[in-house]
Protein backbone atom coordinates (compact mmCIF):
# COMPACT_ATOMS: atom_id res chain seq x y z
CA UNK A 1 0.00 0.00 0.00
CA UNK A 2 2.66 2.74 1.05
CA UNK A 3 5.73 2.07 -1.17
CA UNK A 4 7.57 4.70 1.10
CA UNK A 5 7.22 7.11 4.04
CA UNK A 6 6.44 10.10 1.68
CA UNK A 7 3.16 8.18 0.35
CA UNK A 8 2.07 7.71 3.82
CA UNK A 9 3.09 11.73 4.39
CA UNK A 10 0.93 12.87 1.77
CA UNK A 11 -1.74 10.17 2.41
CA UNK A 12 -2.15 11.33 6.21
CA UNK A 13 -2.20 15.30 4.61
CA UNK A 14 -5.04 14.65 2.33
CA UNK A 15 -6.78 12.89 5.37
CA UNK A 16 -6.43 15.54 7.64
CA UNK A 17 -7.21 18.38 5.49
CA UNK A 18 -10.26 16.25 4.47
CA UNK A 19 -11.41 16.09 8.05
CA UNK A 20 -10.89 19.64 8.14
CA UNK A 21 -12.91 20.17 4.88
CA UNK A 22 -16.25 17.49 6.84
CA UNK A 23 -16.00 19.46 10.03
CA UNK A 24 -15.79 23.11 8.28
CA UNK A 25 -18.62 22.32 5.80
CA UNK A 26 -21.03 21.46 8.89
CA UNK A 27 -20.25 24.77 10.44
CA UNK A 28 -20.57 26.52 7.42
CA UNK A 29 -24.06 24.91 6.53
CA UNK A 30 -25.22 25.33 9.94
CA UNK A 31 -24.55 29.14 9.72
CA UNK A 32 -26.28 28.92 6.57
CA UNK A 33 -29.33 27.78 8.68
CA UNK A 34 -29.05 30.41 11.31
CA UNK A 35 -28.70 32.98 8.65
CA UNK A 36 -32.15 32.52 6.74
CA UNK A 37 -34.15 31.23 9.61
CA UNK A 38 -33.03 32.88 12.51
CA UNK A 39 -36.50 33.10 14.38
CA UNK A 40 -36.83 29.05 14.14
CA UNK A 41 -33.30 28.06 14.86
CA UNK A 42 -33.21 30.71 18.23
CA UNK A 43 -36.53 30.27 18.94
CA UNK A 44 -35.95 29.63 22.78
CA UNK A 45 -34.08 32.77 23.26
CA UNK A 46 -36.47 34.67 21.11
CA UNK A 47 -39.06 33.61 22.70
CA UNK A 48 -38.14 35.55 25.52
CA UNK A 49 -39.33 38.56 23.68
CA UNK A 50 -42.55 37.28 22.08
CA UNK A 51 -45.13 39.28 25.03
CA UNK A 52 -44.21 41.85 27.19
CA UNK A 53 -44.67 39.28 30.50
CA UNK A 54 -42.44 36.72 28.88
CA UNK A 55 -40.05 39.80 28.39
CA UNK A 56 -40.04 41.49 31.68
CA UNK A 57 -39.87 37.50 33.26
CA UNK A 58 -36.92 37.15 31.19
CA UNK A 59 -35.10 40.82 32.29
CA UNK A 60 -35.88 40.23 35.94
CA UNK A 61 -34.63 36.50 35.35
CA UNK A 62 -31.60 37.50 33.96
CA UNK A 63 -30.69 40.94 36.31
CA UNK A 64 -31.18 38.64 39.41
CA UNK A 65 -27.48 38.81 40.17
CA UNK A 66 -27.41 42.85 39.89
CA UNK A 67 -29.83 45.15 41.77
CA UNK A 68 -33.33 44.12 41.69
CA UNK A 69 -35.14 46.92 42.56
CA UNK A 70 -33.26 49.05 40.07
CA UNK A 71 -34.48 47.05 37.45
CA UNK A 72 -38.10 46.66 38.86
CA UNK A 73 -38.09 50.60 38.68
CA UNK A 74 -37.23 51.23 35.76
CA UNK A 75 -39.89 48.66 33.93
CA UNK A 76 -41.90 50.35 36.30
CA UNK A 77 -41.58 53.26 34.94
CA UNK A 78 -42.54 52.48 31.27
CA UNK A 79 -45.74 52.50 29.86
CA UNK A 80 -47.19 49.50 28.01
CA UNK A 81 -46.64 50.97 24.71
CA UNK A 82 -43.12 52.01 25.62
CA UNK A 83 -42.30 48.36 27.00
CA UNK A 84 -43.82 46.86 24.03
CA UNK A 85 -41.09 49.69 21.71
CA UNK A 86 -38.48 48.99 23.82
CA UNK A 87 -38.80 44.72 23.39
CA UNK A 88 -39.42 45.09 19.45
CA UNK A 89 -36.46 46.92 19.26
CA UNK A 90 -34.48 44.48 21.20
CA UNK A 91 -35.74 41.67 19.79
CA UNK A 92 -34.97 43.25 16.53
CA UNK A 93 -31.52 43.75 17.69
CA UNK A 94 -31.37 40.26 18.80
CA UNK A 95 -31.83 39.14 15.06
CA UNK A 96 -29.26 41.39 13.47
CA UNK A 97 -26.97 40.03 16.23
CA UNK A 98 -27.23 36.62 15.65
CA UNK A 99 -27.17 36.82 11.70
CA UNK A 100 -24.20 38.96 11.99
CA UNK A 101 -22.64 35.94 14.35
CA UNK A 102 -24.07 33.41 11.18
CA UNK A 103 -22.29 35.15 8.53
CA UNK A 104 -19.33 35.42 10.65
CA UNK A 105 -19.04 31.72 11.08
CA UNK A 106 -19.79 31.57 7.49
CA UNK A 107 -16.68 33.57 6.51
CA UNK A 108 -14.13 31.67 8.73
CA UNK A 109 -15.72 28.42 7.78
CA UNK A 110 -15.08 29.39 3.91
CA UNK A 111 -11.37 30.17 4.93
CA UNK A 112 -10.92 26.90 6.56
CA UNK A 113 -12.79 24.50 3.69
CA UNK A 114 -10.39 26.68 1.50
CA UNK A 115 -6.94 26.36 3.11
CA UNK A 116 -7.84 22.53 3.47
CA UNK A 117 -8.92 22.21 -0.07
CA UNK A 118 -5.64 23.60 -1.43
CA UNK A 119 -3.67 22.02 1.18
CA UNK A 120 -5.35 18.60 -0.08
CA UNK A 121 -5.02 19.55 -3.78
CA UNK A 122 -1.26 19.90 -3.15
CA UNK A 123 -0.40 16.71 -1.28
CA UNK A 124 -2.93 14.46 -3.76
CA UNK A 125 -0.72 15.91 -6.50
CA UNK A 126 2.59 15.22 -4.76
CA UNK A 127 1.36 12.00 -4.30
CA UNK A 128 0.02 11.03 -7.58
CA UNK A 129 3.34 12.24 -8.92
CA UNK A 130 5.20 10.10 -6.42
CA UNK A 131 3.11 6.83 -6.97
CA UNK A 132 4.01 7.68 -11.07
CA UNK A 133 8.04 8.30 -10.19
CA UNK A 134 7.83 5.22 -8.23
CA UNK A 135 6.14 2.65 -11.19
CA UNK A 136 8.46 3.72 -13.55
């Protein structure tokens, strides 16, 4: 099978960058999915901003470590139709946040599933020239 070390070099480079190519390609699709359908594939964390009880439960929930009061006064202090503003506009936020993070992920998974592809390319050349040097 491996007439010398270099075969088994190049073999164990085109595996590698191979692997490198599976894993990168799952990111990349997966960032593909949280790009065109954020609201299904964050739906638990969005869902946080769906009514304006599920919203205040959810900023009470997650100021319990900081003062309470402070932030029981100042939802307090909003009116429904402000409170219902100010969670569209964070939920909005939330969006562009997350498909910024999707195309993000995209981009460095494109980099890796290219490095690996030429770094493949390279070492299946070396060793189809080596297995040709070698029958000759």
């Amino acid at each position: 099978m491996f007439k010398n070390l270099f075969h088994f070099y190049t073999l164990s480079c085109c595996f590698v960058a191979s692997t490198i190519i599976l894993i990168s390609s799952f990111f990349f699709i997966s960032a593909i999915v949280d790009f065109v359908i954020p609201q299904y594939t964050f739906y638990s964390e969005a869902a946080h901003y769906e009514t304006n009880e599920s919203y205040l439960f959810y900023k009470k929930d997650s100021n319990r470590y900081e003062d309470e009061n402070k932030t029981k006064n100042e939802f307090e202090k909003l009116s429904p139709s402000e409170l219902t503003e100010k969670r569209l506009q964070e939920r909005a936020q939330f969006f562009i946040t997350k498909k910024n993070k999707a195309i993000e992920t995209m981009i460095h998974s494109l980099e890796w599933i290219l490095v690996s592809a030429c770094f493949f390319y390279m070492n299946w050349r070396l060793y189809k020239r080596s297995l040709f040097r070698t029958e000759v």
